[in-house]
N, C-alpha and C. Protein backbone atom coordinates (compact mmCIF):
# COMPACT_ATOMS: atom_id res chain seq x y z
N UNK A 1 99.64 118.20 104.46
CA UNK A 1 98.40 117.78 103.82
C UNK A 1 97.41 117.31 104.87
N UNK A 2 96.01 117.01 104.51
CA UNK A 2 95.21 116.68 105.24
C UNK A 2 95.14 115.46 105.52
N UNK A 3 94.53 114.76 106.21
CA UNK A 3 94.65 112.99 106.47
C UNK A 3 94.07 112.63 105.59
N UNK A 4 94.79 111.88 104.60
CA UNK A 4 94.64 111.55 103.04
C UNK A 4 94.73 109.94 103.51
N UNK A 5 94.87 109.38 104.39
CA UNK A 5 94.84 107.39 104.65
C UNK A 5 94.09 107.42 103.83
N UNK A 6 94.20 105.92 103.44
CA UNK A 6 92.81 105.11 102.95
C UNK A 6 92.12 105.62 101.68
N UNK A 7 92.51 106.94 101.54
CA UNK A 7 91.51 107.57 100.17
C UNK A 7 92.31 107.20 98.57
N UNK A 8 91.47 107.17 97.95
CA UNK A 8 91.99 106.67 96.42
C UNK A 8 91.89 107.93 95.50
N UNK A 9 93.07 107.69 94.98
CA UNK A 9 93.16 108.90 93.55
C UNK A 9 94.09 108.03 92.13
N UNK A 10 93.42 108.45 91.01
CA UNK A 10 93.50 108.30 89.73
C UNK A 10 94.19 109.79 89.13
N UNK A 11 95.68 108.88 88.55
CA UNK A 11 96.43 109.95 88.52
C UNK A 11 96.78 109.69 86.60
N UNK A 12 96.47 110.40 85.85
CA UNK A 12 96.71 109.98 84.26
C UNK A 12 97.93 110.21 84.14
N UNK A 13 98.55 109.53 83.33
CA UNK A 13 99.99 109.82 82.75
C UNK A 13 101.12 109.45 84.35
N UNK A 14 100.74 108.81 85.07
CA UNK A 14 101.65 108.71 85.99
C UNK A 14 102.60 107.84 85.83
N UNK A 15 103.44 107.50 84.60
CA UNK A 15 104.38 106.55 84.54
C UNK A 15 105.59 107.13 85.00
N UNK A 16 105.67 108.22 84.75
CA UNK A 16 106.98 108.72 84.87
C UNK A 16 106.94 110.65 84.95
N UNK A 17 107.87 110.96 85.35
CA UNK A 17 107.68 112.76 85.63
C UNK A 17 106.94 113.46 87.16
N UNK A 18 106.46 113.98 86.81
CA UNK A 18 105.45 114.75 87.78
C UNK A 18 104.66 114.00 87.96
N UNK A 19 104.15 113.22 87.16
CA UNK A 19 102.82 112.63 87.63
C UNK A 19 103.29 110.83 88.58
N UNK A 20 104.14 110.43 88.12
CA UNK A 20 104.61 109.66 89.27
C UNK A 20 104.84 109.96 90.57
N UNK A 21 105.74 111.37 90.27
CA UNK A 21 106.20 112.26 91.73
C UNK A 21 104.64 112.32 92.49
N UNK A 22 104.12 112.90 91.78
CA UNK A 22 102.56 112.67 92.52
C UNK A 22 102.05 111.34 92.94
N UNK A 23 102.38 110.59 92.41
CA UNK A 23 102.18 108.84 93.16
C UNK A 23 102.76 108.98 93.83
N UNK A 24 104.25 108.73 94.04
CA UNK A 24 104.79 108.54 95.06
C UNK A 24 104.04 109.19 96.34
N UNK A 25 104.09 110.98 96.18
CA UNK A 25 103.73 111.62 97.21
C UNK A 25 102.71 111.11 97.88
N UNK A 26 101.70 110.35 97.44
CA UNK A 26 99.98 110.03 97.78
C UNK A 26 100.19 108.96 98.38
N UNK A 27 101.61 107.92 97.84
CA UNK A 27 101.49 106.41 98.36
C UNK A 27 101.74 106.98 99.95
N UNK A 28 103.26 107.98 99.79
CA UNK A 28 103.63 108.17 101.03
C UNK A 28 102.88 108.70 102.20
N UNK A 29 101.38 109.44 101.51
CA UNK A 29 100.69 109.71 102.97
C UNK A 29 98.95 108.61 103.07
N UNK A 30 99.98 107.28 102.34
CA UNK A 30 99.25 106.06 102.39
C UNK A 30 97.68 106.71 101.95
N UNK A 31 97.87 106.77 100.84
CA UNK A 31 96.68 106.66 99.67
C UNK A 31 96.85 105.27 98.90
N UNK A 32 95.50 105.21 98.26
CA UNK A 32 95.86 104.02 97.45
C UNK A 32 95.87 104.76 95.94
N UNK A 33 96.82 104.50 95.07
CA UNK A 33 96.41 105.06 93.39
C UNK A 33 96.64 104.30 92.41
N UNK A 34 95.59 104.69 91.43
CA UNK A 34 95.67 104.05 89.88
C UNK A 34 96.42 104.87 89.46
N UNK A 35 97.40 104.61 89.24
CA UNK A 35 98.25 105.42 87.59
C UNK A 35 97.65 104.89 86.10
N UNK A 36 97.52 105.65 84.99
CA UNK A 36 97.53 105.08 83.58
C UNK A 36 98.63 105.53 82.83
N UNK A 37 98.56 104.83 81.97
CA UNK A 37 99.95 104.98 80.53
C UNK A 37 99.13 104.63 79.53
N UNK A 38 99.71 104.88 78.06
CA UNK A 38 99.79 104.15 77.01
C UNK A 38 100.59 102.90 76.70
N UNK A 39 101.69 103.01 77.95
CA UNK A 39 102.44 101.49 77.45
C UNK A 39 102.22 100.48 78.12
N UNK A 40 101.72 99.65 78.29
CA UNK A 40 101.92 98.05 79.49
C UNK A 40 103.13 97.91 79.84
N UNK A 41 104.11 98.00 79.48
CA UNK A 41 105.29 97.49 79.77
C UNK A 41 105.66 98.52 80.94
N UNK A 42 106.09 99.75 80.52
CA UNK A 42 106.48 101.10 81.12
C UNK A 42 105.22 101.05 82.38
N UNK A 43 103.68 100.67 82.39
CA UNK A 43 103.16 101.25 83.17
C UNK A 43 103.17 100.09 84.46
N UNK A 44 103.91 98.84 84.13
CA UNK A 44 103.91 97.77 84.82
C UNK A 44 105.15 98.10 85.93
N UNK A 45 106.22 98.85 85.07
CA UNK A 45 107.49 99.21 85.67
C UNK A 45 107.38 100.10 86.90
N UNK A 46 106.50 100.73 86.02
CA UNK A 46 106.06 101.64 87.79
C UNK A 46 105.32 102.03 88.16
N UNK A 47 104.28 100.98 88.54
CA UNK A 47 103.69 100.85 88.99
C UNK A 47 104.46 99.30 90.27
N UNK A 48 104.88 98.66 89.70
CA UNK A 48 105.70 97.83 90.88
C UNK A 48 107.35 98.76 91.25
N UNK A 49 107.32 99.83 90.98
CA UNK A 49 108.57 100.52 91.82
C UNK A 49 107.87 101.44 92.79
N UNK A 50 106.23 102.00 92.81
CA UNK A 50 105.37 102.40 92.93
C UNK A 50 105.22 101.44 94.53
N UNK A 51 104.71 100.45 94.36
CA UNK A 51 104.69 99.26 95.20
C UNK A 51 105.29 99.04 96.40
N UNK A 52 106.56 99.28 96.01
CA UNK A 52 107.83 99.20 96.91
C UNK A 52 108.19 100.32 97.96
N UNK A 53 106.99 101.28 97.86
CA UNK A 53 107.11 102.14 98.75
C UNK A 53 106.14 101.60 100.19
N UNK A 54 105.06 100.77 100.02
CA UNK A 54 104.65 100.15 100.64
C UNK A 54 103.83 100.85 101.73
N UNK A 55 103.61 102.44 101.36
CA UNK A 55 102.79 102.17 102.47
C UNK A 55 101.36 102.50 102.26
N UNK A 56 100.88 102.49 100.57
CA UNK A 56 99.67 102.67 100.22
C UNK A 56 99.54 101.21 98.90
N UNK A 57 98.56 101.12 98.04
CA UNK A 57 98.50 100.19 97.12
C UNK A 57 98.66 100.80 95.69
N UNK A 58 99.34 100.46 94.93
CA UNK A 58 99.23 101.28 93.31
C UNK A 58 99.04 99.97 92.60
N UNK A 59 97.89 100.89 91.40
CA UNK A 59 98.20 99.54 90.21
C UNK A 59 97.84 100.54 89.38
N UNK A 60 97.83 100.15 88.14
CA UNK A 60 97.62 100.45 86.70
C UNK A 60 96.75 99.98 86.14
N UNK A 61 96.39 101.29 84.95
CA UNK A 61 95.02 100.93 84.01
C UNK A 61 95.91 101.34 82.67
N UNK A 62 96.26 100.84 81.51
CA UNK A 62 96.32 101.40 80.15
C UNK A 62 94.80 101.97 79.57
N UNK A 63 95.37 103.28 79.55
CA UNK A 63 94.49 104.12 79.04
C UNK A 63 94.42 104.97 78.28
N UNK A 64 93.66 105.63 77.25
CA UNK A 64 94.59 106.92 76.66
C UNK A 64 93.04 107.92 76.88
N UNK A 65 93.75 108.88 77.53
CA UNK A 65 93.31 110.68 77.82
C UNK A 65 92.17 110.90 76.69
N UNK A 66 92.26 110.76 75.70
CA UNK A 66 91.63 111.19 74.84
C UNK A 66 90.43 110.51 74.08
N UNK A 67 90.03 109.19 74.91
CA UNK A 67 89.23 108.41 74.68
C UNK A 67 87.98 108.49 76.20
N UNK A 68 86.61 108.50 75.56
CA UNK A 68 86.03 108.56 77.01
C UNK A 68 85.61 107.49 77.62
N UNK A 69 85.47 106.70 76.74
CA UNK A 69 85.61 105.33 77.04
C UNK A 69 86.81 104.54 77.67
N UNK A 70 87.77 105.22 77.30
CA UNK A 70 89.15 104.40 78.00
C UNK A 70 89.03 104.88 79.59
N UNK A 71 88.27 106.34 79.66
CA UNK A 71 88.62 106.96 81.31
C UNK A 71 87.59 106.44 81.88
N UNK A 72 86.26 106.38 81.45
CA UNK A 72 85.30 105.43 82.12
C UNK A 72 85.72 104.05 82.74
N UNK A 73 86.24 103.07 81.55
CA UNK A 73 87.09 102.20 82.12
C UNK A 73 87.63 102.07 83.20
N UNK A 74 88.61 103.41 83.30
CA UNK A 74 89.48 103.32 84.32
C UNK A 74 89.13 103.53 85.77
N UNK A 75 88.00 104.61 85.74
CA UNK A 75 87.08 104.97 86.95
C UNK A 75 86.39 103.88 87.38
N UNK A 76 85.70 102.68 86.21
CA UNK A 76 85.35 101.37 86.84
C UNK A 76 86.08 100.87 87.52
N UNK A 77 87.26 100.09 86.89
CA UNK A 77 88.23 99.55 87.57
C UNK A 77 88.94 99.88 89.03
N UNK A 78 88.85 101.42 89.32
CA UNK A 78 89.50 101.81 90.33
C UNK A 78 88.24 101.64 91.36
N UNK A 79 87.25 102.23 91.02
CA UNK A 79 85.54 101.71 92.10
C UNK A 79 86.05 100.45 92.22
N UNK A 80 85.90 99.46 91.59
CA UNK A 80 85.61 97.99 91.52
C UNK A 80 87.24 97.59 92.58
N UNK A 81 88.40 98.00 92.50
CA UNK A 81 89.10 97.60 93.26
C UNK A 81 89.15 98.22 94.91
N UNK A 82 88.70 99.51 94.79
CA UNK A 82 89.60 100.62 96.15
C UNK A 82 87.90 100.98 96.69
N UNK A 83 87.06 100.76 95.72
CA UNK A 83 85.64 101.71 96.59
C UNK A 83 85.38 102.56 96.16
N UNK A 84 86.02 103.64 95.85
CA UNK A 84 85.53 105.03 95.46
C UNK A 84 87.22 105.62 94.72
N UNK A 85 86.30 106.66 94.18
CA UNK A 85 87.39 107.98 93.72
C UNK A 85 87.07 109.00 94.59
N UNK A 86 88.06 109.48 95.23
CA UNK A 86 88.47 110.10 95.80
C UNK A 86 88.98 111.68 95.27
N UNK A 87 90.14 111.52 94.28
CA UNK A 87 90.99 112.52 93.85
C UNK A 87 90.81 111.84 92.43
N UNK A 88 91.10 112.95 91.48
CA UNK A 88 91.42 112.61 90.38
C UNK A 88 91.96 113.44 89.30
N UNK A 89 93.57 113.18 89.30
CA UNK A 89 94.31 114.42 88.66
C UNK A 89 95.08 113.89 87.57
N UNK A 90 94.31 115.12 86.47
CA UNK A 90 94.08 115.06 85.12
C UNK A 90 95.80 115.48 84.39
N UNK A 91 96.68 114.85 84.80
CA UNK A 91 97.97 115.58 84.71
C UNK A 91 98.82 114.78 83.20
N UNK A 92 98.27 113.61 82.55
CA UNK A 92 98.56 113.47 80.84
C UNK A 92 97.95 114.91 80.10
């Protein structure tokens, strides 16, 4: 991959599956990412197993795909923490 440091990506549905595997992959070439879920609980889980890879930052937005208001949200929140969007893969 290309030198991905420092850059931020918003990954939907990343609690678990492919779209985690895709967190992981991004933390590991030290990206920072938002994952979303529908659950708090589940998206808290991993998003701190997410964490523990340590060499980029992850957190979570509860969100749902199908609201445009919920993804606006989430694009705030990720500006407002990391700076910018970077990547953003639509994978819920």
């Amino acid at each position: 991959m290309q030198n991905l440091k420092g850059k931020t990506a918003i990954i939907t549905g990343g609690t678990k599956g492919i779209g985690y595997g895709i967190a992981e992959s991004m933390l590991n070439e030290e990206m920072n990412v938002l994952i979303t879920g529908r659950t708090e609980s589940t998206l808290n889980e991993s998003v701190d197993a997410l964490n523990k890879i340590g060499k980029g930052k992850a957190m979570g937005q509860v969100a749902d795909v199908r609201s445009f208001d919920s993804q606006q949200a989430t694009v705030d929140v990720c500006v407002k923490e990391f700076g910018a969007v970077d990547v953003f893969i639509a994978n819920a």
